[in-house]
C-alpha atoms as a PDB file:
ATOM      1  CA  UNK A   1     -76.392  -8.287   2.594  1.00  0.00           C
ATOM      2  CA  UNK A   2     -76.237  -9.835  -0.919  1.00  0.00           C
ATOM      3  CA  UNK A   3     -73.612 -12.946  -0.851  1.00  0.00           C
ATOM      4  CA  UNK A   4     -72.847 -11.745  -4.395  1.00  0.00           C
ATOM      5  CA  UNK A   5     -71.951  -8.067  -3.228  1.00  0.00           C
ATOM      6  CA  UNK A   6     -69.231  -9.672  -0.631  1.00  0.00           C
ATOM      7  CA  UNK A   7     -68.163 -11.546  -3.534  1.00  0.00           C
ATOM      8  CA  UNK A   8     -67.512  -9.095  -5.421  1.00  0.00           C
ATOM      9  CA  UNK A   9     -66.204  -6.397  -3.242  1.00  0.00           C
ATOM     10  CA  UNK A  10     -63.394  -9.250  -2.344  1.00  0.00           C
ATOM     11  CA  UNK A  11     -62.689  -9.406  -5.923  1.00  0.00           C
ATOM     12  CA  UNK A  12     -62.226  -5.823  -6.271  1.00  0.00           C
ATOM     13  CA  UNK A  13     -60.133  -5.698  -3.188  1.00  0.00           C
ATOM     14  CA  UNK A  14     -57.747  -8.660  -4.735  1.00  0.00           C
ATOM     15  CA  UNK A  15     -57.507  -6.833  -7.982  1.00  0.00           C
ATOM     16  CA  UNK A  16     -56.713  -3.380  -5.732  1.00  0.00           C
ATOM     17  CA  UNK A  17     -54.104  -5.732  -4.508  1.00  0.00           C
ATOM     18  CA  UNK A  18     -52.508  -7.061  -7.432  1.00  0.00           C
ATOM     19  CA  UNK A  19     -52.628  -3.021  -9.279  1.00  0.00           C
ATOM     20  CA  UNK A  20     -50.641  -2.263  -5.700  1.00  0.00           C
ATOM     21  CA  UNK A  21     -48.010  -5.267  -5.966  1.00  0.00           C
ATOM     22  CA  UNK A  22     -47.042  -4.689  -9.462  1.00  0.00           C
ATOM     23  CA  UNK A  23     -46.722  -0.728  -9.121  1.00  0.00           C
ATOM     24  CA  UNK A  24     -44.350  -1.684  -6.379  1.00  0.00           C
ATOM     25  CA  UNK A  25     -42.712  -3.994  -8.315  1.00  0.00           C
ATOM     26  CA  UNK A  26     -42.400  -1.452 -11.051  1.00  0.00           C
ATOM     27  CA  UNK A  27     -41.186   1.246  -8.690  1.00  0.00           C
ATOM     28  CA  UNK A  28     -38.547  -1.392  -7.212  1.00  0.00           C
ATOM     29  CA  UNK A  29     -36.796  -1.818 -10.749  1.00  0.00           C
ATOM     30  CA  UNK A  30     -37.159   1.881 -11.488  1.00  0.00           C
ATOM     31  CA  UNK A  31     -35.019   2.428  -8.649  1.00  0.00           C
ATOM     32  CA  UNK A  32     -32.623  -0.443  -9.227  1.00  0.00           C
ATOM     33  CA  UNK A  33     -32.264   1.267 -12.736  1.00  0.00           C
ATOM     34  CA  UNK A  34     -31.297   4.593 -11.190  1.00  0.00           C
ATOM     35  CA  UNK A  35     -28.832   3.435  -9.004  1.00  0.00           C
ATOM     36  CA  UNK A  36     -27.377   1.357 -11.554  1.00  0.00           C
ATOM     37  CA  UNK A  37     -27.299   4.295 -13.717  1.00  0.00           C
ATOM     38  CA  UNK A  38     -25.896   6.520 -10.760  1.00  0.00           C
ATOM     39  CA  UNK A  39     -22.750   4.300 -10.162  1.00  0.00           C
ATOM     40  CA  UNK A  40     -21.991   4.099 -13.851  1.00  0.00           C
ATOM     41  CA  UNK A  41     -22.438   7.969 -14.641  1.00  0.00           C
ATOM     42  CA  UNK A  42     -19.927   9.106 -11.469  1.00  0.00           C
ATOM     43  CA  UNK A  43     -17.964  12.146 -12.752  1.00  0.00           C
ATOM     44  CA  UNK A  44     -14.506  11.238 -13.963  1.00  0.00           C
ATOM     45  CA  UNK A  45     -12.311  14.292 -13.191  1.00  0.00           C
ATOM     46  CA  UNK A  46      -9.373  14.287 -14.507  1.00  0.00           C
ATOM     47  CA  UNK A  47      -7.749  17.964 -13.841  1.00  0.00           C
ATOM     48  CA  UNK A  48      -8.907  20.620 -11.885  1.00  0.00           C
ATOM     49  CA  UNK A  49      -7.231  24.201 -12.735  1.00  0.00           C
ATOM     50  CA  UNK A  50      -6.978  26.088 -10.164  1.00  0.00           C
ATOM     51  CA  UNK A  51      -6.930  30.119 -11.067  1.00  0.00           C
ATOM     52  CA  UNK A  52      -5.196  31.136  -7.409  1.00  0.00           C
ATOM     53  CA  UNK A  53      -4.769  34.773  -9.163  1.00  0.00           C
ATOM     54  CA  UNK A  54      -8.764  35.452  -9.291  1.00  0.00           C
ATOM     55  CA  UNK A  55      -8.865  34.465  -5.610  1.00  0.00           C
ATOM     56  CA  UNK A  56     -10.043  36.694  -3.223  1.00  0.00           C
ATOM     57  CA  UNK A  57      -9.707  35.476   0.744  1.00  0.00           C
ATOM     58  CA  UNK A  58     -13.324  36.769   2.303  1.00  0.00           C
ATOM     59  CA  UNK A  59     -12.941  34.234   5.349  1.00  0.00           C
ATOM     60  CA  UNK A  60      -9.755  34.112   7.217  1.00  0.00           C
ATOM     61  CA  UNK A  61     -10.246  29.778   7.223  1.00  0.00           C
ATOM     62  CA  UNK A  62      -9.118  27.352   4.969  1.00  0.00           C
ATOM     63  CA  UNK A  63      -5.233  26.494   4.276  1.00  0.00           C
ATOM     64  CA  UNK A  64      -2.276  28.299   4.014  1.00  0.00           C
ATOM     65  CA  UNK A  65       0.076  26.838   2.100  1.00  0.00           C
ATOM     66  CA  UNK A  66       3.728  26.701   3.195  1.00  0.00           C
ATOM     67  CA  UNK A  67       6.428  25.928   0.714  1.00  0.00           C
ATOM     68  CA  UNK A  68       4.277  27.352  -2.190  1.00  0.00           C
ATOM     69  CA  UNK A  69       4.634  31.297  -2.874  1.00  0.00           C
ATOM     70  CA  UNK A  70       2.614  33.036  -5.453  1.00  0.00           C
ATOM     71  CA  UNK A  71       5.504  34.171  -7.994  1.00  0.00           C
ATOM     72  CA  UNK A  72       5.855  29.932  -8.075  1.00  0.00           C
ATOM     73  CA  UNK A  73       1.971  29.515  -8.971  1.00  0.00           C
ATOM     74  CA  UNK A  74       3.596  28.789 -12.795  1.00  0.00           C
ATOM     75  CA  UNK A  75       5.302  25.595 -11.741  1.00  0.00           C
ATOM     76  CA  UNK A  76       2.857  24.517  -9.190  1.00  0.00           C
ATOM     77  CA  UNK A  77       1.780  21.056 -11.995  1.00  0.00           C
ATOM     78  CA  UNK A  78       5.530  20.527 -11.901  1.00  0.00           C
ATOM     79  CA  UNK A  79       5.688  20.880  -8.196  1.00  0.00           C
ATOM     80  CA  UNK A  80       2.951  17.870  -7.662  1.00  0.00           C
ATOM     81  CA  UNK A  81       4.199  15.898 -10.319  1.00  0.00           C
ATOM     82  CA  UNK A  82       8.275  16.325  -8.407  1.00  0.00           C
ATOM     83  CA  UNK A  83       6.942  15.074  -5.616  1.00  0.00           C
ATOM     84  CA  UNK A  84       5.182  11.711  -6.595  1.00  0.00           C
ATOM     85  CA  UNK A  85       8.638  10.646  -8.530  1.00  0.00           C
ATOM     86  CA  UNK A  86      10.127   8.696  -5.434  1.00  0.00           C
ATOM     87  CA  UNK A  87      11.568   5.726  -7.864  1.00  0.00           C
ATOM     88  CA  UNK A  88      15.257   4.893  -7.084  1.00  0.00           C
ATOM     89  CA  UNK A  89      15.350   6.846  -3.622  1.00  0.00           C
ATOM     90  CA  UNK A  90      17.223   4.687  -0.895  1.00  0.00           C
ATOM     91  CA  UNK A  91      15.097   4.101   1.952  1.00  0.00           C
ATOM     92  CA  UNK A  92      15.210   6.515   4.963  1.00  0.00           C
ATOM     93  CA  UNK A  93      17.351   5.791   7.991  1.00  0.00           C
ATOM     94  CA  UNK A  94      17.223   8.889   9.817  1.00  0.00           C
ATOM     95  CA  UNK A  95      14.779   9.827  12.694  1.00  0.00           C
ATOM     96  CA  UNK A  96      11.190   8.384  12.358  1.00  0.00           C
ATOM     97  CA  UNK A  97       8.550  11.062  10.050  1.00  0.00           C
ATOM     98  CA  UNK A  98       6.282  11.281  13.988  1.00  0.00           C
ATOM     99  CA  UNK A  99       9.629  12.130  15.549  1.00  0.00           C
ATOM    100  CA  UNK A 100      10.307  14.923  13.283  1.00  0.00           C
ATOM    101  CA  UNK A 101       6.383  15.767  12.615  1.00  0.00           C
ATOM    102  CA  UNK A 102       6.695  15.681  16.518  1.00  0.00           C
ATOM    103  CA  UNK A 103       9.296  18.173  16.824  1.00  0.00           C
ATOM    104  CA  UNK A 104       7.832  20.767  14.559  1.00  0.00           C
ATOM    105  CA  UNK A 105       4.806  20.319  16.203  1.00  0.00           C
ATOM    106  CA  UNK A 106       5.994  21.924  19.112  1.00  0.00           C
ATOM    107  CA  UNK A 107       8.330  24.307  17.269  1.00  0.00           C
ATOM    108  CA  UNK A 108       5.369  25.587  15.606  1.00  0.00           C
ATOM    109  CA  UNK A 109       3.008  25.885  19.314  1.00  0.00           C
ATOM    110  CA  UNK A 110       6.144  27.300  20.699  1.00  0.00           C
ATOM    111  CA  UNK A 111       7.212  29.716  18.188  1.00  0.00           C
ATOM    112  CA  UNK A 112       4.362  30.320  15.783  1.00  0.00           C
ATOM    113  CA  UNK A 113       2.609  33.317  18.337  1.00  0.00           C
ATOM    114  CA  UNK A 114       5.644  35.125  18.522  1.00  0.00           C
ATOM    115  CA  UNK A 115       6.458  35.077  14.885  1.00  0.00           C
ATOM    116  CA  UNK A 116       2.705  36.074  13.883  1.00  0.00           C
ATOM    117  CA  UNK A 117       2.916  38.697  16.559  1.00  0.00           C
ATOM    118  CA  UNK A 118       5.703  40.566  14.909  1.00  0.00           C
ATOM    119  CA  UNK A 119       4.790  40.314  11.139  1.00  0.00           C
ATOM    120  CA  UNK A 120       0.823  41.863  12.921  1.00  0.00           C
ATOM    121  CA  UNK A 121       3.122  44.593  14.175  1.00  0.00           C
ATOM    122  CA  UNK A 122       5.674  45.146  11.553  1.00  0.00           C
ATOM    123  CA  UNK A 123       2.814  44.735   8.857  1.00  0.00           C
ATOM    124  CA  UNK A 124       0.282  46.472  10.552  1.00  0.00           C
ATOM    125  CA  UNK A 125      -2.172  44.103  10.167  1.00  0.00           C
ATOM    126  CA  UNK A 126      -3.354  42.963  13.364  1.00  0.00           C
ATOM    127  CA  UNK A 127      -4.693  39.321  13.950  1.00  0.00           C
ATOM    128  CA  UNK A 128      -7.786  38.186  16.446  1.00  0.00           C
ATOM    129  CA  UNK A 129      -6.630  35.368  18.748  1.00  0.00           C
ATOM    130  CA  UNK A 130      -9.282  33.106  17.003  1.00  0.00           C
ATOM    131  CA  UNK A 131      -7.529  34.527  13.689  1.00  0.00           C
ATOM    132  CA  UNK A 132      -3.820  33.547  15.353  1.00  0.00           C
ATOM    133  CA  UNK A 133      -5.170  30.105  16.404  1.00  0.00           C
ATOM    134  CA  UNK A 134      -6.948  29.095  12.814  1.00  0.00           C
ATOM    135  CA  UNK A 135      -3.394  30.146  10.980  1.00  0.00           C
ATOM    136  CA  UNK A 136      -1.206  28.311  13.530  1.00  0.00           C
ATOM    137  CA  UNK A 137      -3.685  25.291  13.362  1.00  0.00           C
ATOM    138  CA  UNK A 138      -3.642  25.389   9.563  1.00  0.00           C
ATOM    139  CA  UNK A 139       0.409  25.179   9.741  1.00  0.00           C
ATOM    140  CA  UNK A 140       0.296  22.238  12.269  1.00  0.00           C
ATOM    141  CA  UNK A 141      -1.788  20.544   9.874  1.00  0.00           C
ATOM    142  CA  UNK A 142       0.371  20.858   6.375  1.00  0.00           C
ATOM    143  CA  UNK A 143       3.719  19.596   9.141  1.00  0.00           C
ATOM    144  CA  UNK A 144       3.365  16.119   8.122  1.00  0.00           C
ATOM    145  CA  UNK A 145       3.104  16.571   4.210  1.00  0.00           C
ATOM    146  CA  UNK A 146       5.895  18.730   4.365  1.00  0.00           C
ATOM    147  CA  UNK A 147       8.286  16.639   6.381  1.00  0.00           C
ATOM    148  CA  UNK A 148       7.632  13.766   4.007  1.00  0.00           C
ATOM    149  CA  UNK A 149       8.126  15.942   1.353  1.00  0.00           C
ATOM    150  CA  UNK A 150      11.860  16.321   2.334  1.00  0.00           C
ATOM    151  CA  UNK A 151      12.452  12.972   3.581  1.00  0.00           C
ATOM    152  CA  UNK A 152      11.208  11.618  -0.077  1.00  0.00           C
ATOM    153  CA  UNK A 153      13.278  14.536  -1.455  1.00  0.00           C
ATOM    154  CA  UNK A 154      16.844  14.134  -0.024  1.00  0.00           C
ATOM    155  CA  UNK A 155      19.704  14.308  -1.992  1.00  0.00           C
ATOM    156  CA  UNK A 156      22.629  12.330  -0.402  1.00  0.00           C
ATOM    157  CA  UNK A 157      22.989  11.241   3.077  1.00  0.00           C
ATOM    158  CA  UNK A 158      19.707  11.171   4.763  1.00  0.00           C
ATOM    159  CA  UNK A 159      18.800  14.305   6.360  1.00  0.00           C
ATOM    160  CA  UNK A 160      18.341  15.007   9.556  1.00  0.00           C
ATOM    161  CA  UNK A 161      15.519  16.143  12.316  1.00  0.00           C
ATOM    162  CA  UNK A 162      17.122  19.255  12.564  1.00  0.00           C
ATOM    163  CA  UNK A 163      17.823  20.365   9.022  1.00  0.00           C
ATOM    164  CA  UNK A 164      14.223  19.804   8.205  1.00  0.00           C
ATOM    165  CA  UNK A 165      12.911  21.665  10.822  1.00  0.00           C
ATOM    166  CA  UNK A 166      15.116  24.510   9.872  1.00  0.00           C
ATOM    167  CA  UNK A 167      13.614  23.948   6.179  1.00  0.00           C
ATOM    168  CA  UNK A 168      10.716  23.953   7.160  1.00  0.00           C
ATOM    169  CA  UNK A 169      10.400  26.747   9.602  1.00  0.00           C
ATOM    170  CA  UNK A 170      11.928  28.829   7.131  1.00  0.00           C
ATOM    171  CA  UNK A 171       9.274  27.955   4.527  1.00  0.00           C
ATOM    172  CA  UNK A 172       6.543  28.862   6.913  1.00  0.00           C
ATOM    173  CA  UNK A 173       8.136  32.216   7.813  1.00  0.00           C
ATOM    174  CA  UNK A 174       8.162  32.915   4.381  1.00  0.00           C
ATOM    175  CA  UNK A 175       4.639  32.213   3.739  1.00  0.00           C
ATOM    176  CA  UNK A 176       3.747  33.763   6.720  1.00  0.00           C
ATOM    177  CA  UNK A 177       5.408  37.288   5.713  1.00  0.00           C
ATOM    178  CA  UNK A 178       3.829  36.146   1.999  1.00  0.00           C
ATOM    179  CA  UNK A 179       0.613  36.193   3.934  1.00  0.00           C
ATOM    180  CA  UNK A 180       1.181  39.613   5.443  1.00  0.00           C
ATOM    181  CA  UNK A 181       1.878  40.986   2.581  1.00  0.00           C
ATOM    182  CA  UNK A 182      -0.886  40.183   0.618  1.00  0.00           C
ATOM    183  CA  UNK A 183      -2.999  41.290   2.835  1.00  0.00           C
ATOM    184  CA  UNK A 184      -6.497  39.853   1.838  1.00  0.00           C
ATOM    185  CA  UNK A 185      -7.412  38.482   5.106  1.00  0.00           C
ATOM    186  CA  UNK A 186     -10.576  40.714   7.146  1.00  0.00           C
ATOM    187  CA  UNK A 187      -9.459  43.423   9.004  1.00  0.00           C
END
């Protein structure tokens, strides 16, 4: 072989080199740039409306919501907005929130099967046990939020475990037979 032909094809295969290292380079800020771009163009949402009316339940998973019936849908901003205006409240003395989340817990497990069982019955509507178990899960999970919501909520003396498990077993009765009535959960 030529000594000028390795020259050369060693030249080529430095400039192949170079070409390579500055498309990467070029590709490396492109990249930079879009992620740059990507953090500063996140969505700002401010409000979300919510058209509960137009709903239509296909799937019986997801949340049902206790305290909140439909004929209240109107006040539901006002509802939120309530609930964030804690300013001025004395703090709580009564029984620890995972006392009373605690005892509804076990309310709830306790008393939740029988209750569905006769709004099935008296509503004619009857409920899978995998259907039983998603509602009465869904309900265990909303038991915190809900107990906060009347220990930030009191109105004179602090209230106690047993007045807001009686709240809020009444709210999720009335959901419950809400629920029933409605009716737009599979058959």
């Amino acid at each position: 072989m030529h000594p000028h032909y390795w020259q050369t094809y060693i030249n080529q295969l430095q400039q192949y080199i170079q070409n390579q290292d500055q498309r990467l380079q070029e590709l490396e800020a492109r990249v930079a740039e879009l992620e740059k771009n990507q953090k500063n163009n996140q969505p700002n949402v401010e409000r979300i409306d919510y058209h509960f009316d137009q709903l239509k339940i296909e799937r019986l998973d997801g949340t049902l919501n206790i305290g909140i019936n439909p004929e209240g849908l109107d006040s539901i901003e006002d509802f939120a907005v309530n609930q964030q205006q804690t300013t001025g409240l004395q703090p709580y003395s009564g029984p620890p929130r995972q006392q009373i989340v605690a005892g509804l817990d076990r309310l709830v497990t306790s008393e939740a099967p029988k209750l569905l069982e006769e709004l099935s019955n008296q509503y004619q509507r009857p409920l899978s046990p995998k259907q039983r178990d998603i509602l009465i899960q869904d309900i265990k999970q909303q038991l915190p939020n809900r107990a906060a919501y009347y220990l930030e909520n009191r109105e004179g003396d602090s209230p106690d475990a047993t007045s807001i498990r009686d709240n809020v077993w009444q709210e999720i009765k009335h959901s419950l037979h809400q629920f029933f009535q409605k009716g737009d959960f599979p058959e």
